[in-house]
Protein backbone atom coordinates (compact mmCIF):
# COMPACT_ATOMS: atom_id res chain seq x y z
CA UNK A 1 0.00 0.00 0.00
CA UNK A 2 3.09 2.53 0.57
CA UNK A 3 4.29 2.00 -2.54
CA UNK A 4 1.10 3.66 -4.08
CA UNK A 5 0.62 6.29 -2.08
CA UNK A 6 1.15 8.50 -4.78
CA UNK A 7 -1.34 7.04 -7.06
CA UNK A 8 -3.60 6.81 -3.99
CA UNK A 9 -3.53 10.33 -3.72
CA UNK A 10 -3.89 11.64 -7.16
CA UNK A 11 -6.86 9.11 -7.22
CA UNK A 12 -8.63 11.03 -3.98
CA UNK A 13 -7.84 14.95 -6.17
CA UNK A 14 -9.19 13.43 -8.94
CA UNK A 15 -12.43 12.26 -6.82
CA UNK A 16 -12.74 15.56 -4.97
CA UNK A 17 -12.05 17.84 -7.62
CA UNK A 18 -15.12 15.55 -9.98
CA UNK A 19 -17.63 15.94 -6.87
CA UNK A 20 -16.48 19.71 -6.72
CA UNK A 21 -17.85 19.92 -10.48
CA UNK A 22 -20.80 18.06 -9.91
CA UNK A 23 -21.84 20.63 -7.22
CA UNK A 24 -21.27 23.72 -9.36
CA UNK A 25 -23.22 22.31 -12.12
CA UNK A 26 -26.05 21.19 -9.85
CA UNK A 27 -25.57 24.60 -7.97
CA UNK A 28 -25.89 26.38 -11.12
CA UNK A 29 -29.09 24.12 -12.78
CA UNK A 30 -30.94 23.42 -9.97
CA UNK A 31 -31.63 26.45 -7.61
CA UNK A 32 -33.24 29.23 -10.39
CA UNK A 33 -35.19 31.14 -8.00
CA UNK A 34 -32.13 33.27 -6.03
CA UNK A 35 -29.67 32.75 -9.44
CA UNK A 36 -31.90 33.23 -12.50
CA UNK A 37 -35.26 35.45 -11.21
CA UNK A 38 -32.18 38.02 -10.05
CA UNK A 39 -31.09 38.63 -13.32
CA UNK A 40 -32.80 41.57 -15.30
CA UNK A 41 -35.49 40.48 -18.02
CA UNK A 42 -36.45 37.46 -16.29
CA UNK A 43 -39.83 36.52 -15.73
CA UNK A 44 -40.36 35.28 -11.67
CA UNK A 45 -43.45 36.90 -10.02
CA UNK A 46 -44.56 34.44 -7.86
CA UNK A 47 -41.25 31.83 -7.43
CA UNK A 48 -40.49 30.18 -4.24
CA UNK A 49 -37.10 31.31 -2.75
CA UNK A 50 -34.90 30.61 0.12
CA UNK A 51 -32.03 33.14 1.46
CA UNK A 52 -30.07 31.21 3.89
CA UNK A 53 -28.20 33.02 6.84
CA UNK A 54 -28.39 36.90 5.02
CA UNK A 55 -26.91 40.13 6.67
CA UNK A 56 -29.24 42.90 7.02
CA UNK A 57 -27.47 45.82 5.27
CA UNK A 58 -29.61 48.55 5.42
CA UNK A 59 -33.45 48.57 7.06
CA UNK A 60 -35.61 51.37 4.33
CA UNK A 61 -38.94 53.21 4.86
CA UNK A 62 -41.89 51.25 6.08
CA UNK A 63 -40.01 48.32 7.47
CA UNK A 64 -38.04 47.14 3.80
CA UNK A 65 -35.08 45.43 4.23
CA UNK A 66 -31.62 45.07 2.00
CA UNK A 67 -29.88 42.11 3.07
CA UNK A 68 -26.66 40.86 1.03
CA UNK A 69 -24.48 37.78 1.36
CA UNK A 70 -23.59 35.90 -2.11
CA UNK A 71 -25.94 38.79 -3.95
CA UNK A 72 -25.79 41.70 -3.17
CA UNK A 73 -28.61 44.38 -1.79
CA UNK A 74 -31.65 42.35 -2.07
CA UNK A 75 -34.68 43.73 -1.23
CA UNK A 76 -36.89 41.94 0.88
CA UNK A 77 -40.50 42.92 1.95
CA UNK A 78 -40.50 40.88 5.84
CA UNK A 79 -43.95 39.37 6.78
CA UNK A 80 -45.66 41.76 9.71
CA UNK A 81 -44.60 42.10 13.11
CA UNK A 82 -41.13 41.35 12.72
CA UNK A 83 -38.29 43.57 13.67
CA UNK A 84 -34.73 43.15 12.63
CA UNK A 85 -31.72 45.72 12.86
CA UNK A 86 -28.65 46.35 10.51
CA UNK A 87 -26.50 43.65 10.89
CA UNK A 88 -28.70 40.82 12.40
CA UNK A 89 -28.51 37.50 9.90
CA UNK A 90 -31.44 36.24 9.02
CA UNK A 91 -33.16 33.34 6.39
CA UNK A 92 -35.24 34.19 4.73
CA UNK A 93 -38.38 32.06 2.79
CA UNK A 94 -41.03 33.63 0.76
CA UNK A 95 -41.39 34.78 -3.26
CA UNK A 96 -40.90 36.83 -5.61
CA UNK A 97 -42.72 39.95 -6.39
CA UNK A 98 -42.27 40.94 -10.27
CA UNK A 99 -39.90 42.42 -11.91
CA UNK A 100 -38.56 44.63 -9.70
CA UNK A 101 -36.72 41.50 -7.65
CA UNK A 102 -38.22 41.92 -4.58
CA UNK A 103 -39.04 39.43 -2.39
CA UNK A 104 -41.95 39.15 -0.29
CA UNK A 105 -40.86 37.08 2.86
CA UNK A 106 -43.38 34.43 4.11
CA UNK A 107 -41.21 33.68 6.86
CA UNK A 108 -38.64 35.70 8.51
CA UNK A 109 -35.77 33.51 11.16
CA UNK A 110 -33.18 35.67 13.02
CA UNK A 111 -29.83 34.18 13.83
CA UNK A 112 -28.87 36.18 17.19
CA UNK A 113 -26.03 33.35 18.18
CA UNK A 114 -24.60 33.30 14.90
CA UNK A 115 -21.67 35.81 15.54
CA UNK A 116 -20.88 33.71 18.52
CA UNK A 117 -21.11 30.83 16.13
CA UNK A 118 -18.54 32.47 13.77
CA UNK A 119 -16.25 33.38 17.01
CA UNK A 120 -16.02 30.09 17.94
CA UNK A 121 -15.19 28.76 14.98
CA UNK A 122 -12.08 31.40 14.88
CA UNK A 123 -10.99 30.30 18.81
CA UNK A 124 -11.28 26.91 17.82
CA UNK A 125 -8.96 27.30 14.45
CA UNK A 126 -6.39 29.52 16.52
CA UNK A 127 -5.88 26.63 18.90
CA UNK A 128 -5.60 24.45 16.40
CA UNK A 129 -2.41 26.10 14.74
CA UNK A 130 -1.27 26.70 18.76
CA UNK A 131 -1.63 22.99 19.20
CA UNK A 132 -0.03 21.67 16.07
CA UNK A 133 3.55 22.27 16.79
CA UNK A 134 3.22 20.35 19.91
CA UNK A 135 1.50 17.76 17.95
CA UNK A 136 3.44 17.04 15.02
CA UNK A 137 6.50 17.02 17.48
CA UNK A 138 8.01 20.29 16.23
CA UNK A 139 8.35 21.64 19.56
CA UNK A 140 7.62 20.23 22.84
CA UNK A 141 8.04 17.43 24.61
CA UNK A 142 4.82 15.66 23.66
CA UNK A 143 5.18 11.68 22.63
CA UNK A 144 5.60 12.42 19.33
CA UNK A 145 9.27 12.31 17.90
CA UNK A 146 10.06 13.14 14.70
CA UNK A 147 6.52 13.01 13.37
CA UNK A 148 6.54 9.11 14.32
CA UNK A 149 4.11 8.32 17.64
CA UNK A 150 6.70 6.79 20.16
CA UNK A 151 5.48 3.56 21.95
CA UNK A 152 6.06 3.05 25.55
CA UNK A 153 5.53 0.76 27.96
């Protein structure tokens, strides 16, 4: 098995990069409602659309919202008696107006924990890189010598 190691491992970029296509092509045929009813000229009024974890960018006259992630300043109608702030994330599910893009959200979800979400995330991928020294015996006196696990006992 050592000797193909190599081959083992072009085999597994080969396999990732051929399920990395297959999502972009399913990513690009198979969600139209946020991709295609966005683009100018095309026909949506009344398609079913879901905005996953948003940032509220800018909160307009009589309760509109802007929110933005992976497009930019879309404007969202929220359903009634919801209140969000600039900067809150939210996901949002409802439908397209017309022509103008807007959407008219059937539900609204805010995301208060998600910055602590995102925080731990960074703690977690700081201690990491603190930790691997240690770990991959580059420093330390933890049982690992050489980047070989010594056996004791």
């Amino acid at each position: 098995m050592d000797g193909h190691r190599g081959l083992l491992a072009g085999l597994a970029a080969l396999g990732l990069l051929g399920l990395c296509l297959r999502f972009a092509r399913l990513a690009e045929t198979e969600t139209p409602a946020w991709q295609r009813c966005l683009a100018p000229g095309v026909p949506c009024a009344g398609a079913t659309v879901v905005l996953p974890l948003y940032r509220v960018v800018a909160v307009e006259n009589e309760g509109e919202l802007r929110i933005s992630k992976l497009i930019r300043d879309v404007p969202v109608h929220p359903p009634p008696g919801v209140a969000v702030a600039v900067g809150d994330t939210v996901t949002v599910e409802g439908h397209f107006a017309g022509a103008d893009g807007r959407v008219v959200a059937d539900r609204l979800t805010r995301h208060p924990l998600r910055p602590v979400k995102e925080g731990l995330g960074l703690l977690g991928l700081a201690l990491a890189l603190v930790a691997a020294p240690f770990a991959f015996g580059w420093v330390g006196g933890w049982p690992w010598r050489g980047g070989r696990l010594v056996e004791r006992g």
